[in-house]
C-alpha atoms as a PDB file:
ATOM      1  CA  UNK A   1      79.093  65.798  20.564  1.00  0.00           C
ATOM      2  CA  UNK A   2      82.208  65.851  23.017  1.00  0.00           C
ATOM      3  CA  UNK A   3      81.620  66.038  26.715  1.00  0.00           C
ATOM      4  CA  UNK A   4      83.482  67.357  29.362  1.00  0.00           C
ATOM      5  CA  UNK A   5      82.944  64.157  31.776  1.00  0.00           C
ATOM      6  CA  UNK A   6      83.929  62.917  35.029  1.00  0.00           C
ATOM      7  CA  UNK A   7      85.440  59.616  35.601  1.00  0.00           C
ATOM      8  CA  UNK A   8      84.673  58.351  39.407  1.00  0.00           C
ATOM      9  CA  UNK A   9      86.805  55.330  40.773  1.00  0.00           C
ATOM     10  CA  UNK A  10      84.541  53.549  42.950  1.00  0.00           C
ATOM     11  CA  UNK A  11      85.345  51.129  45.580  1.00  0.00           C
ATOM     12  CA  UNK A  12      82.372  47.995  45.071  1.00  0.00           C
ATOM     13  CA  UNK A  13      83.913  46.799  48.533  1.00  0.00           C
ATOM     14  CA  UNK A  14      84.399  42.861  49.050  1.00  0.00           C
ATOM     15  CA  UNK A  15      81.047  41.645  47.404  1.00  0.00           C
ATOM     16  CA  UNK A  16      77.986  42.581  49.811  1.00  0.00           C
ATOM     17  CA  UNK A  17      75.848  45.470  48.022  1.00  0.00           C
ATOM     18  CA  UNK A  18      75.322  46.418  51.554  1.00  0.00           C
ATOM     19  CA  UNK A  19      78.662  47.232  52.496  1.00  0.00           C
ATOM     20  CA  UNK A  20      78.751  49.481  49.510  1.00  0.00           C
ATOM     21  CA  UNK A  21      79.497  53.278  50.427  1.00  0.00           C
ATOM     22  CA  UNK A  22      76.293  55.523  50.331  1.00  0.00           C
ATOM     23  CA  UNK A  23      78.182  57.892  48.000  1.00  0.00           C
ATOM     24  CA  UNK A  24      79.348  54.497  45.802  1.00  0.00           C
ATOM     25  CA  UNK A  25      75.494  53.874  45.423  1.00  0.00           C
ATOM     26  CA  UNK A  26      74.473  57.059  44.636  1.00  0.00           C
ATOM     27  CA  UNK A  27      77.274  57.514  41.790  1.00  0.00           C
ATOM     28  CA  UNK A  28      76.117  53.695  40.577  1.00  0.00           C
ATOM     29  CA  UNK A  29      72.724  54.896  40.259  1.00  0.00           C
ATOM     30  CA  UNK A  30      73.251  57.905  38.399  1.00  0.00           C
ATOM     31  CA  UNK A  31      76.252  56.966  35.943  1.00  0.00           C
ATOM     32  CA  UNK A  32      75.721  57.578  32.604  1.00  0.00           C
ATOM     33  CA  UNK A  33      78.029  54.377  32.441  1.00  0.00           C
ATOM     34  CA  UNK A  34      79.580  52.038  34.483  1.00  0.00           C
ATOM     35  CA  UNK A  35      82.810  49.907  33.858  1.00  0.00           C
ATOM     36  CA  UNK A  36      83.482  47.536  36.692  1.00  0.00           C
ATOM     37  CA  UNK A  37      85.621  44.469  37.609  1.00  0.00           C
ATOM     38  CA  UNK A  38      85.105  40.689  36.875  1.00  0.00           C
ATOM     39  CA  UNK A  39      84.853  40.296  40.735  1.00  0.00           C
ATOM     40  CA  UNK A  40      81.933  42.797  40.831  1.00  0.00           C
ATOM     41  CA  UNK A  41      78.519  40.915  41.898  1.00  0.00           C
ATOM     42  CA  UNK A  42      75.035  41.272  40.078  1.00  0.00           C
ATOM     43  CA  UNK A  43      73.249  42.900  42.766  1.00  0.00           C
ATOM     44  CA  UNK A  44      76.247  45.408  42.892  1.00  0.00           C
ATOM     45  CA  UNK A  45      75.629  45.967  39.261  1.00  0.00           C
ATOM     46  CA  UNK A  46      71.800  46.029  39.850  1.00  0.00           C
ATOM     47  CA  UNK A  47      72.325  49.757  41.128  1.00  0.00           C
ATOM     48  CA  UNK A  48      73.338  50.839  37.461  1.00  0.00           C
ATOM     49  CA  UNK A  49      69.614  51.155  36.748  1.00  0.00           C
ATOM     50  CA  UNK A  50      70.346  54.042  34.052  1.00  0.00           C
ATOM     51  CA  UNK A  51      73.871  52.835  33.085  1.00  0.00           C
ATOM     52  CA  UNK A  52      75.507  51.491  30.454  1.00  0.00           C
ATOM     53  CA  UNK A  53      77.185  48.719  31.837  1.00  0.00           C
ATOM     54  CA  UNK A  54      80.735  47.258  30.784  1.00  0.00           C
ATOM     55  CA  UNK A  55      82.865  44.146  31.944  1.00  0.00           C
ATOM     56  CA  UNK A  56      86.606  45.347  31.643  1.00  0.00           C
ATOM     57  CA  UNK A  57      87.398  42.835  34.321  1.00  0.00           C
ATOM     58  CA  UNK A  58      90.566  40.334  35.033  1.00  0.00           C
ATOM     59  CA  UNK A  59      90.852  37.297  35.869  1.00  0.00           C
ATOM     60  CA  UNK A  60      94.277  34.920  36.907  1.00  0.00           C
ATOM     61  CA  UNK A  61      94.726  32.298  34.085  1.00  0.00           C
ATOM     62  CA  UNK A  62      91.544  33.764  31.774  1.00  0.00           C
ATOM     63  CA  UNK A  63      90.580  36.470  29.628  1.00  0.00           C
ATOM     64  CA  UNK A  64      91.380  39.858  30.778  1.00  0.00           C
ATOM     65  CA  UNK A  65      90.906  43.159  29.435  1.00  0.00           C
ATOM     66  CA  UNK A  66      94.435  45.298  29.007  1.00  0.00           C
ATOM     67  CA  UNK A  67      95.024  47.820  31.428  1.00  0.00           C
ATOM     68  CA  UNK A  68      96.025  50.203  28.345  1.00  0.00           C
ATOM     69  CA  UNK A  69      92.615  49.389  27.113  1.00  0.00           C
ATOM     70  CA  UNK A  70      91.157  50.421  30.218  1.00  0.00           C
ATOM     71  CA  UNK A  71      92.634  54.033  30.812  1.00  0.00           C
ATOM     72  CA  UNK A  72      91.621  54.029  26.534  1.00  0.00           C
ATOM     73  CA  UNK A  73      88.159  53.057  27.219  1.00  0.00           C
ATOM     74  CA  UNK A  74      87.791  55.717  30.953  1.00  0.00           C
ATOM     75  CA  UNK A  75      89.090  58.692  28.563  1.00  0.00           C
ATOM     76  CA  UNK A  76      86.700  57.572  25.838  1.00  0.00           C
ATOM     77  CA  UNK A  77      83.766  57.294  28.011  1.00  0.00           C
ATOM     78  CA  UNK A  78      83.960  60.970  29.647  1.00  0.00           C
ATOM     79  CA  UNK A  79      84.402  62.324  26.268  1.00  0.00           C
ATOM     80  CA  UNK A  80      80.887  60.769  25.499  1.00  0.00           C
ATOM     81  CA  UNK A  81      79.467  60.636  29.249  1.00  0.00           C
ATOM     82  CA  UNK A  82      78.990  63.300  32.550  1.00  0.00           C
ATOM     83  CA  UNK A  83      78.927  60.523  34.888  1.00  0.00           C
ATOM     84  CA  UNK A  84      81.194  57.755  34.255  1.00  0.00           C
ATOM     85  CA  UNK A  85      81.841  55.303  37.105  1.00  0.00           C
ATOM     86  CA  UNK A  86      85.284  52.348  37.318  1.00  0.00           C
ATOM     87  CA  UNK A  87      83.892  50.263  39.546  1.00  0.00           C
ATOM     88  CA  UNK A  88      86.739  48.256  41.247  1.00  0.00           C
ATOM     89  CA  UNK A  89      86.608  45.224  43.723  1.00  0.00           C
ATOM     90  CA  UNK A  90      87.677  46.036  47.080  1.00  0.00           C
ATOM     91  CA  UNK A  91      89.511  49.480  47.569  1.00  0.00           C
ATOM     92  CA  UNK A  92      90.548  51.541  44.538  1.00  0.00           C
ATOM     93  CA  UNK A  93      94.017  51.969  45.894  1.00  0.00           C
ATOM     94  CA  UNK A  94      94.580  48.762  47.175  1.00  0.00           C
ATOM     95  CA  UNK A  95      95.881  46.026  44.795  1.00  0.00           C
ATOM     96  CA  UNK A  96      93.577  47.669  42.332  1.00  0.00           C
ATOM     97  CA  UNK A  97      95.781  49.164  39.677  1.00  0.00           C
ATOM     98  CA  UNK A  98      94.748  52.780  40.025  1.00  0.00           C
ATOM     99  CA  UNK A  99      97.752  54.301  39.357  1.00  0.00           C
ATOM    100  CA  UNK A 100      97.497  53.425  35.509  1.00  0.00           C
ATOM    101  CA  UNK A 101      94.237  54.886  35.648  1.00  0.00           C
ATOM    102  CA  UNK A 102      94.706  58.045  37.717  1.00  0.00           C
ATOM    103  CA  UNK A 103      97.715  58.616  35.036  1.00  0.00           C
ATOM    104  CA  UNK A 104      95.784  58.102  32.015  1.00  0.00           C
ATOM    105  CA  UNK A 105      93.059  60.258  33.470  1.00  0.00           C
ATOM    106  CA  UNK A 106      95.416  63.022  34.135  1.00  0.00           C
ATOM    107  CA  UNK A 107      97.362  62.709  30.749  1.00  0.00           C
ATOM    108  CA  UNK A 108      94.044  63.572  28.879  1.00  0.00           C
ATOM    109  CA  UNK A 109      93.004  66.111  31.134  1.00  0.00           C
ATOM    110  CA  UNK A 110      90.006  64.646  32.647  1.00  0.00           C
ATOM    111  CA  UNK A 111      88.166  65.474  35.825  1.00  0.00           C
ATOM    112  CA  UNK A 112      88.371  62.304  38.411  1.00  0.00           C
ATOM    113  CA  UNK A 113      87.137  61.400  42.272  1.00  0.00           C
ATOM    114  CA  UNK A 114      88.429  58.720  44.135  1.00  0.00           C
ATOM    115  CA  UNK A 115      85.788  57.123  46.537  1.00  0.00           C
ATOM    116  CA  UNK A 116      87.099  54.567  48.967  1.00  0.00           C
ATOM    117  CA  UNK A 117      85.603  50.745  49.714  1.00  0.00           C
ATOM    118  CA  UNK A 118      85.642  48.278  52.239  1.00  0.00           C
ATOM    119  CA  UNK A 119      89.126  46.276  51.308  1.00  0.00           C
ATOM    120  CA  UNK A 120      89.016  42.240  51.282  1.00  0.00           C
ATOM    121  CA  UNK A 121      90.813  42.216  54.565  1.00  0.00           C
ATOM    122  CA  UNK A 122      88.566  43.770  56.634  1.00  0.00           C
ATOM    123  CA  UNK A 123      85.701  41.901  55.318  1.00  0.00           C
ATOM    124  CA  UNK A 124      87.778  38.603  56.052  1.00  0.00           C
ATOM    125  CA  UNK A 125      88.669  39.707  59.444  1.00  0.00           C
ATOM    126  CA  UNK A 126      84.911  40.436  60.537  1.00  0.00           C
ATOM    127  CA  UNK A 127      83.883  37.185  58.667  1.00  0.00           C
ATOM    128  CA  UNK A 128      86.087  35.374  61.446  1.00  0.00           C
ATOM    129  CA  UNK A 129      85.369  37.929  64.419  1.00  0.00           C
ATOM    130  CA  UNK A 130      89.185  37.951  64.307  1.00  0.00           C
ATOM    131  CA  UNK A 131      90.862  41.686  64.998  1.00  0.00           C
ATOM    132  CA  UNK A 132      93.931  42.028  62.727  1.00  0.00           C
ATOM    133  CA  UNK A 133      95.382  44.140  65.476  1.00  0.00           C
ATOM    134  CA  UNK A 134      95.579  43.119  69.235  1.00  0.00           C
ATOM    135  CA  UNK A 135      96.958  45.314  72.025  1.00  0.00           C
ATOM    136  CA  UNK A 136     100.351  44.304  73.029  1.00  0.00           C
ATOM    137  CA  UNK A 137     100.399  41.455  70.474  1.00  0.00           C
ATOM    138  CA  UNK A 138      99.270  42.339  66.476  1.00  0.00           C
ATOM    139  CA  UNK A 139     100.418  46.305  66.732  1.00  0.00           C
ATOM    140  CA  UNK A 140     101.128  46.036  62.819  1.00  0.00           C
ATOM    141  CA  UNK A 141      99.770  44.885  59.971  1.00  0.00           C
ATOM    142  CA  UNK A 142     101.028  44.337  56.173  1.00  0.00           C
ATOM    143  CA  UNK A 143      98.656  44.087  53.214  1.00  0.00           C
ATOM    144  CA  UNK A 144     100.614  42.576  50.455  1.00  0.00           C
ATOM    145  CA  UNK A 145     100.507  40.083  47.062  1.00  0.00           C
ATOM    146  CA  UNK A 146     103.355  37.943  46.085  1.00  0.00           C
ATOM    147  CA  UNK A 147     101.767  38.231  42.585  1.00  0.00           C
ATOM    148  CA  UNK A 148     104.802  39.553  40.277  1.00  0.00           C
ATOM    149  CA  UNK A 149     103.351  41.282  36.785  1.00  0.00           C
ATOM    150  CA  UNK A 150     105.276  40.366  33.548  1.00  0.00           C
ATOM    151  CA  UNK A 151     108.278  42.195  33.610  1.00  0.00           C
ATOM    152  CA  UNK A 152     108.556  42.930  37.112  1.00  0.00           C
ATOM    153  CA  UNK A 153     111.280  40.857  37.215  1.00  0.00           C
ATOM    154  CA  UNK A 154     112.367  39.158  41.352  1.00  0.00           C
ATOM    155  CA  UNK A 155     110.214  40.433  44.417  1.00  0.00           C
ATOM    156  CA  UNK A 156     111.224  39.656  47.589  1.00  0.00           C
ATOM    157  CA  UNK A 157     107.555  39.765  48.753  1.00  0.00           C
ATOM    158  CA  UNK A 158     108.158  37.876  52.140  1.00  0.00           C
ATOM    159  CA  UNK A 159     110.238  40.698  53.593  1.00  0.00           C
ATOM    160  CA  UNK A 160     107.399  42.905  54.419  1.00  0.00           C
ATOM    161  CA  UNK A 161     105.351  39.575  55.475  1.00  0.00           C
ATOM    162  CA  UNK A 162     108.658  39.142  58.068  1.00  0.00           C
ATOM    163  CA  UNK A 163     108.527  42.592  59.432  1.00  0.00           C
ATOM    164  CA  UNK A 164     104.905  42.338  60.345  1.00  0.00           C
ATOM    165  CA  UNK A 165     102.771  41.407  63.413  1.00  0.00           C
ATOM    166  CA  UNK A 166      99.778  40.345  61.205  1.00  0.00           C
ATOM    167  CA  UNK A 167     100.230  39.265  57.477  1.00  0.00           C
ATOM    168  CA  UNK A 168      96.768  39.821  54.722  1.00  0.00           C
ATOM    169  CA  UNK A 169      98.192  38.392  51.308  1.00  0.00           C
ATOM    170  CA  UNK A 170      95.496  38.657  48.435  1.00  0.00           C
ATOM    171  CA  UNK A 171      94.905  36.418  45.660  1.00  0.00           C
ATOM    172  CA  UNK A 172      96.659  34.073  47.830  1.00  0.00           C
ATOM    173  CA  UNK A 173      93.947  30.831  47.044  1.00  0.00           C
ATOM    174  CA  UNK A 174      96.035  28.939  43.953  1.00  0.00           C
ATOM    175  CA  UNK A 175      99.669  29.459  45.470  1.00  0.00           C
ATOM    176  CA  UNK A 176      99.601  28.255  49.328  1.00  0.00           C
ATOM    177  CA  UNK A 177     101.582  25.976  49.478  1.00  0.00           C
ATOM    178  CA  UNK A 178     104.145  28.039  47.554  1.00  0.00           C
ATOM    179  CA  UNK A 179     103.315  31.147  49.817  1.00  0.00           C
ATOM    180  CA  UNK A 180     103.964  29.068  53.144  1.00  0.00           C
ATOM    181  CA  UNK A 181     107.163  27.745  52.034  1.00  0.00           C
ATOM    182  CA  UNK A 182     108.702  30.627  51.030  1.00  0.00           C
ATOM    183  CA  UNK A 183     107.377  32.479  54.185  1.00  0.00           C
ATOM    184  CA  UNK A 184     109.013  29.351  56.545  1.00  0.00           C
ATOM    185  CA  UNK A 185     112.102  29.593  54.177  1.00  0.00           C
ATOM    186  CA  UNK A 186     111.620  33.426  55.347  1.00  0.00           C
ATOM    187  CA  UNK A 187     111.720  32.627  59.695  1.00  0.00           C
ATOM    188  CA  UNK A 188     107.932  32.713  59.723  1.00  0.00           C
ATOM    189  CA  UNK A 189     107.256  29.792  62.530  1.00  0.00           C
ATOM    190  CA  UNK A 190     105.579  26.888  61.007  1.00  0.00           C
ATOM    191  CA  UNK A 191     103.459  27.000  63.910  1.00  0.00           C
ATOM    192  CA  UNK A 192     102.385  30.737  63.714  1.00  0.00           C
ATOM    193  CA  UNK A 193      98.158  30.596  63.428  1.00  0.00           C
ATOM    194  CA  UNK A 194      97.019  31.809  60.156  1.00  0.00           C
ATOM    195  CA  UNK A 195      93.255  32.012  58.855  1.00  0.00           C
ATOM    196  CA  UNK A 196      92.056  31.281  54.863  1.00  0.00           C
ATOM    197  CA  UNK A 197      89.060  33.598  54.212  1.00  0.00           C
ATOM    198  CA  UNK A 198      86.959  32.969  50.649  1.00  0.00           C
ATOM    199  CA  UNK A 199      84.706  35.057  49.397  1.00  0.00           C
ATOM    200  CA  UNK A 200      84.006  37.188  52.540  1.00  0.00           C
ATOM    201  CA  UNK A 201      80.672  39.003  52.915  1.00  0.00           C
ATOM    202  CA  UNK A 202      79.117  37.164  50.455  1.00  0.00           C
ATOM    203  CA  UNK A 203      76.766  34.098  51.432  1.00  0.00           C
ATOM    204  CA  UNK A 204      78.842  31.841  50.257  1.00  0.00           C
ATOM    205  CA  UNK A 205      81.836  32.321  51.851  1.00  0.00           C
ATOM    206  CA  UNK A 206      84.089  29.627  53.372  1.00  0.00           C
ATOM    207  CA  UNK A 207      86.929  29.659  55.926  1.00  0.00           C
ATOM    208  CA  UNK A 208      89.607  27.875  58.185  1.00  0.00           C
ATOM    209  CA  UNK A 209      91.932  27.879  60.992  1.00  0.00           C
ATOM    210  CA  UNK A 210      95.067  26.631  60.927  1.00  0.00           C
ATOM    211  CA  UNK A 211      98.747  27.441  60.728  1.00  0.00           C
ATOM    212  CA  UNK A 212     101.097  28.140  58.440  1.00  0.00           C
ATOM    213  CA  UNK A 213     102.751  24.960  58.034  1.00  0.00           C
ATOM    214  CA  UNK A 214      99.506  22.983  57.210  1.00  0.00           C
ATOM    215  CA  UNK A 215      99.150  24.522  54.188  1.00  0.00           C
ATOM    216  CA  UNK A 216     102.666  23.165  53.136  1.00  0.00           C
ATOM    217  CA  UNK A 217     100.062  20.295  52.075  1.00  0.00           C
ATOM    218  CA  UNK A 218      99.155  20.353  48.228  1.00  0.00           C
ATOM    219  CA  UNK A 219      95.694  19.361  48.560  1.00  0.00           C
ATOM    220  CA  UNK A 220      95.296  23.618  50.168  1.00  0.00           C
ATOM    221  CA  UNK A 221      93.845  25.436  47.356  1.00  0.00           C
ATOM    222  CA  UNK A 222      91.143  28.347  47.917  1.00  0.00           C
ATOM    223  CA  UNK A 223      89.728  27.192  44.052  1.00  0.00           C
ATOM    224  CA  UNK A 224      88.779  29.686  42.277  1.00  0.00           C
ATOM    225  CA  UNK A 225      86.937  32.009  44.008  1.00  0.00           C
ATOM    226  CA  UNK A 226      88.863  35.335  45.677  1.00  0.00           C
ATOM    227  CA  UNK A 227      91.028  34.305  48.959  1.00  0.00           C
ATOM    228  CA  UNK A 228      92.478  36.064  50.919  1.00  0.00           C
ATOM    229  CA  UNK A 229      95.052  34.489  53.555  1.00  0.00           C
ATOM    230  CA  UNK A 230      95.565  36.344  57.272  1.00  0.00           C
ATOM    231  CA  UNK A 231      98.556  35.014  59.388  1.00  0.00           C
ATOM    232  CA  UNK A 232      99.116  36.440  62.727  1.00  0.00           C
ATOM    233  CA  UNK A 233      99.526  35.905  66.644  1.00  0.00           C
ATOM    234  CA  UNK A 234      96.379  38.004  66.678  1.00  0.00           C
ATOM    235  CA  UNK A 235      94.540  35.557  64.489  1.00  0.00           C
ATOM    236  CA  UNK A 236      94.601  33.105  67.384  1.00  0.00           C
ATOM    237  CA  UNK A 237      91.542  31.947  69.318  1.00  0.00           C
ATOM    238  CA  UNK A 238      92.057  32.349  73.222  1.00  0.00           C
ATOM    239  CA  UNK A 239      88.682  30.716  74.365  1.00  0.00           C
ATOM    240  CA  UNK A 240      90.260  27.501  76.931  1.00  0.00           C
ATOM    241  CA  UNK A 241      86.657  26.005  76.885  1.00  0.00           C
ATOM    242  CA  UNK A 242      86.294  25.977  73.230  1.00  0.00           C
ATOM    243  CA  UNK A 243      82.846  25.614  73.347  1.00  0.00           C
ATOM    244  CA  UNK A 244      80.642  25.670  69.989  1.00  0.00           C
ATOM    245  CA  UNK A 245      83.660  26.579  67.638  1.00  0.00           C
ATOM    246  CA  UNK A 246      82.586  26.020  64.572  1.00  0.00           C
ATOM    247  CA  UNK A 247      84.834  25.440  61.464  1.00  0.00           C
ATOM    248  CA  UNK A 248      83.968  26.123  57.652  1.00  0.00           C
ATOM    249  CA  UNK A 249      86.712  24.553  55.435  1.00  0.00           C
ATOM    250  CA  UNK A 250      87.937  26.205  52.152  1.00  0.00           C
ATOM    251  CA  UNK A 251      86.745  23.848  49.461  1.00  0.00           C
ATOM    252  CA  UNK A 252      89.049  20.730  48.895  1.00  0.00           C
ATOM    253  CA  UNK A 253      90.842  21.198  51.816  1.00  0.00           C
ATOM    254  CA  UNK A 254      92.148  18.531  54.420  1.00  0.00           C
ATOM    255  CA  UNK A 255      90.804  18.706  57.859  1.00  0.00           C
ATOM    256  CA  UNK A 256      92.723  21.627  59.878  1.00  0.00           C
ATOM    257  CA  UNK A 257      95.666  20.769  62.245  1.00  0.00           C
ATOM    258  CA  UNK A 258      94.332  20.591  66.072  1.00  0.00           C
ATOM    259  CA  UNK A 259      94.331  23.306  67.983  1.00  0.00           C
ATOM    260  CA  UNK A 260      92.078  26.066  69.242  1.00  0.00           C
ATOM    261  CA  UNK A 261      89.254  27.016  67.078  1.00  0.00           C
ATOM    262  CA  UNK A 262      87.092  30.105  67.528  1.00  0.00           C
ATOM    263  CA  UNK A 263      84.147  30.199  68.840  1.00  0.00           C
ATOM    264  CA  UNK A 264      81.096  31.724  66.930  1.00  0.00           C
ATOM    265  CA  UNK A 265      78.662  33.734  69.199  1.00  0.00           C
ATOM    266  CA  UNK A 266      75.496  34.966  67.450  1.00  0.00           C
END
């Protein structure tokens, strides 16, 4: 029998069940199913204690599910379900292909929320106790990806990274080198501080200090876990004693250039 469902786009946040929303965790418990993002963790996914639970997620270079397939499967789901939860990494409507499913939603007539989460950035920038704004020196900041979809055709990404006071590119980890080049190409300064941030709010994340031209080097690579790259005046430490600074380096990384490093106060 045909149900007259609705579909709830969830934000999972950057990884920590924790920094989940309290209205995310009480739609994740009581979804009649939940379809959620390869980026999603287990103890997100532990809330769906009544749900069915589905990977539709996507992954650079691997299996992915379509996006067609997606808005197919949401429609599908609130014709069979009341409560049907998208669980998506991060924000909803940042970098998280909503539009596609807000327009599928709509085209079949189907009741949706949106309920925000705690974006990648943020996460990163409390992982390094780093603001991404600073009075009188970071007054702007751009969110942006240099990742062009089939089809696209050019971008001319770098512009909005120029215009800004404080840069957070996502999915940055497998193209830094390319990124920094084409930002230097761009009148970035080589020099200008810039901070690699892996898997924030999750035990296992990893970061660095450095600038932009050290990651010219081909040996930078974030792997393949999420990375997200900050670059900014603001991003720099202004501690002259530089006592206790503690560095965590990105996996496979060379040693950082010299230079201030922040300091880490419990």
């Amino acid at each position: 029998m045909e149900c007259n469902g609705k579909v709830y786009l969830v934000g999972a946040g950057p990884g920590a069940a924790d920094l989940l929303t309290l209205r995310a965790a009480r739609l994740i418990a009581s979804a009649d199913i939940v379809l959620h993002d390869a980026l999603v963790g287990a103890d997100v996914l532990a809330l769906a204690v009544r749900a069915e639970v589905v990977d539709v997620g996507k992954r650079c270079g691997l299996a992915s599910t379509s996006q067609s397939f997606i808005g197919r499967r949401l429609v599908e789901a609130a014709h069979r379900h009341r409560t049907v939860v998208r669980l998506k990494g991060g924000d909803p409507m940042l970098f998280g292909r909503a539009q596609e499913e807000i327009d599928a939603l709509i085209d079949a007539g189907i009741e949706f929320e949106i309920v925000p989460g705690v974006t990648a950035a943020f996460a990163a920038a409390a992982e390094i106790r780093s603001p991404l704004t600073v009075r009188g020196l970071g007054r702007s900041v751009t969110f942006l990806t240099a990742r062009v979809a089939k089809g696209e055709g050019p971008s001319q990404w770098w512009r909005a990274a120029v215009a800004a006071d404080t840069v957070a590119i996502y999915m940055a980890g497998r193209q830094l080198a390319d990124l920094a080049e084409e930002l230097i190409d761009a009148g970035i300064p080589a020099a200008r501080p810039v901070a690699l941030v892996s898997n924030a709010s999750l035990s296992s994340v990893q970061w660095q200090r450095l600038t932009l031209g050290a990651l010219l080097d081909p040996r930078m690579s974030g792997g393949e876990a999420p990375t997200l790259l900050l670059i900014g005046e603001a991003l720099a430490w202004r501690n002259p004693a530089n006592e206790g600074s503690k560095r965590v380096l990105i996996s496979g990384a060379p040693e950082p250039v010299s230079g201030p490093q922040r300091r880490l106060v419990a």
